[in-house]
PDB file of N, CA and C in Angstrom:
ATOM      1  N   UNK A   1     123.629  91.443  65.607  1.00  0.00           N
ATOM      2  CA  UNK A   1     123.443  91.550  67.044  1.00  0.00           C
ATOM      3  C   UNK A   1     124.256  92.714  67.606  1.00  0.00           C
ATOM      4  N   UNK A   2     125.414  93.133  67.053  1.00  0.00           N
ATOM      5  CA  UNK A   2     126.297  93.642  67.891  1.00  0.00           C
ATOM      6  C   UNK A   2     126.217  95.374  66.978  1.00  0.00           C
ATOM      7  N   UNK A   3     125.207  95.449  65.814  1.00  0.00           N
ATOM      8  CA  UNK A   3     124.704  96.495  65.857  1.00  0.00           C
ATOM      9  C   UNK A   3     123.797  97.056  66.421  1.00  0.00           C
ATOM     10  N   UNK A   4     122.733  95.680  66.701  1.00  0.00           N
ATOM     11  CA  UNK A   4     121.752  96.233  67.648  1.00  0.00           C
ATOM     12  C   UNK A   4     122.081  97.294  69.038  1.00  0.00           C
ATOM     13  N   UNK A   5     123.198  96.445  69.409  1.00  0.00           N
ATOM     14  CA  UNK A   5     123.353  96.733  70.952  1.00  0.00           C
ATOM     15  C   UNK A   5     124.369  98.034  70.975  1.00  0.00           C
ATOM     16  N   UNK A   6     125.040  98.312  69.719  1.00  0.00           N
ATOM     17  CA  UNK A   6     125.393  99.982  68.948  1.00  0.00           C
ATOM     18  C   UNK A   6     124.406 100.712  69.367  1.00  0.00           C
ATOM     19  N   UNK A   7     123.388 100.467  68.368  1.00  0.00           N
ATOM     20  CA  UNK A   7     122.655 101.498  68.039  1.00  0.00           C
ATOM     21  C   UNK A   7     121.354 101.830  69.292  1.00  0.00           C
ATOM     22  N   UNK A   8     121.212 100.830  70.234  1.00  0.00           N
ATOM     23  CA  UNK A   8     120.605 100.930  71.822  1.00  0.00           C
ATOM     24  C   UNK A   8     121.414 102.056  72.791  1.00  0.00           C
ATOM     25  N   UNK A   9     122.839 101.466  72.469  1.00  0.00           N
ATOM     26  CA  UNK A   9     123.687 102.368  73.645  1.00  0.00           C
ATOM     27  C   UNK A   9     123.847 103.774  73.144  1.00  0.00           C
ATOM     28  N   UNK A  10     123.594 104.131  71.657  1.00  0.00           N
ATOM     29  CA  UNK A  10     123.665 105.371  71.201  1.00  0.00           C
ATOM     30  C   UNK A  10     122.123 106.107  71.461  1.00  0.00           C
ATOM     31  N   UNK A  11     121.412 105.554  71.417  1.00  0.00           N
ATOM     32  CA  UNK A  11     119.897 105.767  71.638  1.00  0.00           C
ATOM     33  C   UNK A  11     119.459 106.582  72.847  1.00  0.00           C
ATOM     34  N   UNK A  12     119.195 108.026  72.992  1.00  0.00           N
ATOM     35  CA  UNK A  12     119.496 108.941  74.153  1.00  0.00           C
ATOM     36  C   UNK A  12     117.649 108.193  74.759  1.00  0.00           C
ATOM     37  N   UNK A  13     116.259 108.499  73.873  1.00  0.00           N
ATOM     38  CA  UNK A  13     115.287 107.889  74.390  1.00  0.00           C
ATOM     39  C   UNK A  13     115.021 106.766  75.422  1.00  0.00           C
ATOM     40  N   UNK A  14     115.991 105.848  74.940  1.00  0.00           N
ATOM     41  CA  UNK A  14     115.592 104.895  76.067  1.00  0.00           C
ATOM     42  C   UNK A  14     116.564 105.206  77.865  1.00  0.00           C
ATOM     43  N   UNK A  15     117.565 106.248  77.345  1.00  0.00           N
ATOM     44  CA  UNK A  15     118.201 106.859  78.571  1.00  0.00           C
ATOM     45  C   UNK A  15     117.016 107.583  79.482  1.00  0.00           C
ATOM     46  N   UNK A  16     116.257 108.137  78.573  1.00  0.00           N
ATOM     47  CA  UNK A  16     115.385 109.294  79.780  1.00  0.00           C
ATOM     48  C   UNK A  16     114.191 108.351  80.295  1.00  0.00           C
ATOM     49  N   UNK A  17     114.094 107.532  79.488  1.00  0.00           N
ATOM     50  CA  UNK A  17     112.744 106.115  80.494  1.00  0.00           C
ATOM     51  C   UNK A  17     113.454 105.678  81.602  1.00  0.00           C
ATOM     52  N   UNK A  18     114.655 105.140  81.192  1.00  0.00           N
ATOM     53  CA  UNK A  18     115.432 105.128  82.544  1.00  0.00           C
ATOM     54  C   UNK A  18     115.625 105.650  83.852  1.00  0.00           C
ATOM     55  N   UNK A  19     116.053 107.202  83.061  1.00  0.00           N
ATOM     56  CA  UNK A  19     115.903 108.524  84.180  1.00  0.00           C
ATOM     57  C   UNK A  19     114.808 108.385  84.915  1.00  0.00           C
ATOM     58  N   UNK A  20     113.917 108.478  84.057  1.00  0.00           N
ATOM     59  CA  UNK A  20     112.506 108.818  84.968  1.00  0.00           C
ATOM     60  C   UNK A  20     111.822 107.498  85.840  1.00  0.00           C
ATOM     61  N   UNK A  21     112.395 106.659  85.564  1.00  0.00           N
ATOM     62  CA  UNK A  21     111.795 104.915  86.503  1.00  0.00           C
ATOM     63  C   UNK A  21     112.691 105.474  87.431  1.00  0.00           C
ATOM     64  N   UNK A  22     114.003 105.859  87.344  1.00  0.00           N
ATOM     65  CA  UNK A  22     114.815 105.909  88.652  1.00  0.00           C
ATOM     66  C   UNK A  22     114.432 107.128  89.427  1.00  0.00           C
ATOM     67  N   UNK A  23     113.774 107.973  88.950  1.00  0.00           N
ATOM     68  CA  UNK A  23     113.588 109.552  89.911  1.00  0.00           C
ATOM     69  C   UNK A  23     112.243 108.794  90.404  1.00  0.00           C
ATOM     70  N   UNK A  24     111.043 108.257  89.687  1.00  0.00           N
ATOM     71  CA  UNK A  24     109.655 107.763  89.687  1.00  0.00           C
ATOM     72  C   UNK A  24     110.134 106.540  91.203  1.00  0.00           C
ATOM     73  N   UNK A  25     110.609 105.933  91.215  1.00  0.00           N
ATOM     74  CA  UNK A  25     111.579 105.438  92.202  1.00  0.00           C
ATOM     75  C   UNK A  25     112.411 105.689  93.645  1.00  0.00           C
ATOM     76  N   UNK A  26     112.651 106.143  93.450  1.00  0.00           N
ATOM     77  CA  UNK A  26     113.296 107.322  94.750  1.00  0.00           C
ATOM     78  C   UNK A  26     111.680 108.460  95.054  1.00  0.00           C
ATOM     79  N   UNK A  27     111.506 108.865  94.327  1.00  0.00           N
ATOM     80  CA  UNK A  27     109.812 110.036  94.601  1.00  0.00           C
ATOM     81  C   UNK A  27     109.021 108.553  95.622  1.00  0.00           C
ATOM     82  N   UNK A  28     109.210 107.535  95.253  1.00  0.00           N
ATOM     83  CA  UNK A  28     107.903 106.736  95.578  1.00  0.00           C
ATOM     84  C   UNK A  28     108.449 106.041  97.178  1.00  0.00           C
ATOM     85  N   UNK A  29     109.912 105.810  97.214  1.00  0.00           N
ATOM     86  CA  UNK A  29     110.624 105.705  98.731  1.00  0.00           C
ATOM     87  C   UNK A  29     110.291 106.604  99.621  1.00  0.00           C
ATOM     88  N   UNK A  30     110.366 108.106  99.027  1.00  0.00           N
ATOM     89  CA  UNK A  30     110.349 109.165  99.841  1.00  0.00           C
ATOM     90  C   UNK A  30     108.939 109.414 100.079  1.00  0.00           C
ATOM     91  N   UNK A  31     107.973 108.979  99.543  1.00  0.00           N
ATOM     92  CA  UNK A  31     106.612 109.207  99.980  1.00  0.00           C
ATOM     93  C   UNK A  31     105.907 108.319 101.133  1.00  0.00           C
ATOM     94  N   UNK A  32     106.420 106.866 100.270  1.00  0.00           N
ATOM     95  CA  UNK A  32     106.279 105.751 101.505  1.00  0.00           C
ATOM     96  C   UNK A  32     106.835 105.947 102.966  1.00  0.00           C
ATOM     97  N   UNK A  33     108.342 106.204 102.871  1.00  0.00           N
ATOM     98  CA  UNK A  33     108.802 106.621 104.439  1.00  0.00           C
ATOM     99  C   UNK A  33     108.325 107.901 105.116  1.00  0.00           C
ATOM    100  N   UNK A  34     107.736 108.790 104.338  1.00  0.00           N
ATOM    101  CA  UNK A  34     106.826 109.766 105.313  1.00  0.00           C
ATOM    102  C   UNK A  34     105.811 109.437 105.043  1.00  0.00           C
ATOM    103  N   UNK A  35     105.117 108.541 104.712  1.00  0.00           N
ATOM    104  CA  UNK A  35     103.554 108.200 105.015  1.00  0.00           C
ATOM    105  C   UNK A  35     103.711 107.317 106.214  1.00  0.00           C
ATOM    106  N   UNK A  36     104.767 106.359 106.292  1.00  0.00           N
ATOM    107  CA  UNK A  36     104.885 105.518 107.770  1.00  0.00           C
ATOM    108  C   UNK A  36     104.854 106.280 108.881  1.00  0.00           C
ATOM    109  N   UNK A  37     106.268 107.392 108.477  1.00  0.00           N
ATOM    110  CA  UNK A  37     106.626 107.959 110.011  1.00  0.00           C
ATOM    111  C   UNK A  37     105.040 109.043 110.285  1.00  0.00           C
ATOM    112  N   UNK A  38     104.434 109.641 109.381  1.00  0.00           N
ATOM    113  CA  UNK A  38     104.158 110.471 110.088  1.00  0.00           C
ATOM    114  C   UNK A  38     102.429 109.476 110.515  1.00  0.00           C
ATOM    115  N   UNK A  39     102.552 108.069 110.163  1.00  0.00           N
ATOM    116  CA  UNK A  39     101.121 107.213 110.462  1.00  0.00           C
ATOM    117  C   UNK A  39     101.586 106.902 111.791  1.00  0.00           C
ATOM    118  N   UNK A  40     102.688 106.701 112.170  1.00  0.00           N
ATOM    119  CA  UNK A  40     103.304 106.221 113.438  1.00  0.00           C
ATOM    120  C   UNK A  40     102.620 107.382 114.547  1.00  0.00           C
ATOM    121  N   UNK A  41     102.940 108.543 114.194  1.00  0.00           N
ATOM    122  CA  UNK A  41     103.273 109.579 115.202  1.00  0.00           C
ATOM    123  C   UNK A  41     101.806 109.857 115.030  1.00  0.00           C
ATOM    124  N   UNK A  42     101.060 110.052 114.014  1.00  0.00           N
ATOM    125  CA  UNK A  42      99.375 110.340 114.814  1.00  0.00           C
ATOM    126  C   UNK A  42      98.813 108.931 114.870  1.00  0.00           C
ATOM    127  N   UNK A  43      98.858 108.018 115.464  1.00  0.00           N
ATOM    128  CA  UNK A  43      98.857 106.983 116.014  1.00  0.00           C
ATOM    129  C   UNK A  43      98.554 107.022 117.388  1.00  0.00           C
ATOM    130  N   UNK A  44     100.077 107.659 117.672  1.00  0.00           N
ATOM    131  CA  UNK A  44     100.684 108.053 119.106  1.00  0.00           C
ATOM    132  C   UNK A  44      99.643 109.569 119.457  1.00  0.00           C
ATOM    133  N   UNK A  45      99.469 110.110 118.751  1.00  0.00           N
ATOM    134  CA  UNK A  45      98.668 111.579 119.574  1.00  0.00           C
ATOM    135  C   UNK A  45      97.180 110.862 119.417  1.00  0.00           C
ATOM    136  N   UNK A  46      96.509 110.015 118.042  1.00  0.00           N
ATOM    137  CA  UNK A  46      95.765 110.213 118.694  1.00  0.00           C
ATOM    138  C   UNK A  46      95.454 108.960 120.162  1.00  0.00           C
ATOM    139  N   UNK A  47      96.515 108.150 120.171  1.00  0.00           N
ATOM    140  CA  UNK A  47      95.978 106.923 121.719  1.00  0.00           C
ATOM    141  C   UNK A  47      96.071 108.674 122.263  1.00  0.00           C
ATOM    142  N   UNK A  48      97.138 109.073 122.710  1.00  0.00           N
ATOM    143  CA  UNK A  48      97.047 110.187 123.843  1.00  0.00           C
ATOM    144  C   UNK A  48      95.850 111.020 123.928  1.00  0.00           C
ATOM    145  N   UNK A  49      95.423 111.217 122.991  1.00  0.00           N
ATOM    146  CA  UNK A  49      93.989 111.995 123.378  1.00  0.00           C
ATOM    147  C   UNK A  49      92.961 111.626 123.481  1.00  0.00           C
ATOM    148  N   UNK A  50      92.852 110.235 123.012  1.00  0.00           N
ATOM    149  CA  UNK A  50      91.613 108.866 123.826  1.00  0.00           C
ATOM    150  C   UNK A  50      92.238 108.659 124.853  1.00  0.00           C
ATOM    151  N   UNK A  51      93.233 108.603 125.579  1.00  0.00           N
ATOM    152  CA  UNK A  51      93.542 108.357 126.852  1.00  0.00           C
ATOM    153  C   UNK A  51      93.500 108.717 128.001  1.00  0.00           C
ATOM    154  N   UNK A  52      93.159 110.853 127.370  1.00  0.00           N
ATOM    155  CA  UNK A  52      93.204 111.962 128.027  1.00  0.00           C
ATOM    156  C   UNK A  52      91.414 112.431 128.112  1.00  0.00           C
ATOM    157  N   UNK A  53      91.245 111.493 127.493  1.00  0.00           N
ATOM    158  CA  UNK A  53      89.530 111.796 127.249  1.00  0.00           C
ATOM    159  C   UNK A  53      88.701 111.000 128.513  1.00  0.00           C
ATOM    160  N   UNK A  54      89.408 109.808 128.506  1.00  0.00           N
ATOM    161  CA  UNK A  54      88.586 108.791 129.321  1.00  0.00           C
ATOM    162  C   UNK A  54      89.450 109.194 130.656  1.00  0.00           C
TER     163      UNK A  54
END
């Protein structure tokens, strides 16, 4: 058992799956919070220009 968990922590491969779930991760926050804000704000222009229409 306690080679297993050696030869895991020496193991650079399963470091960069890691890496990349955590960048794949943060990329996928930062897409979500500007897909909200910017759904919010043409939301808002377009009520204003159905509002400006009628």
């Amino acid at each position: 058992m306690t080679a297993t968990i050696c030869r895991l922590w020496r193991e650079e491969s399963g470091q960069d799956i890691a890496e990349y779930a955590v960048m794949l991760a943060v990329i996928l926050v930062i897409v979500v919070g500007t897909v909200r804000l910017v759904g919010s704000n043409a939301n808002n222009v377009f009520s204003s220009v159905a509002s400006s229409i009628q």
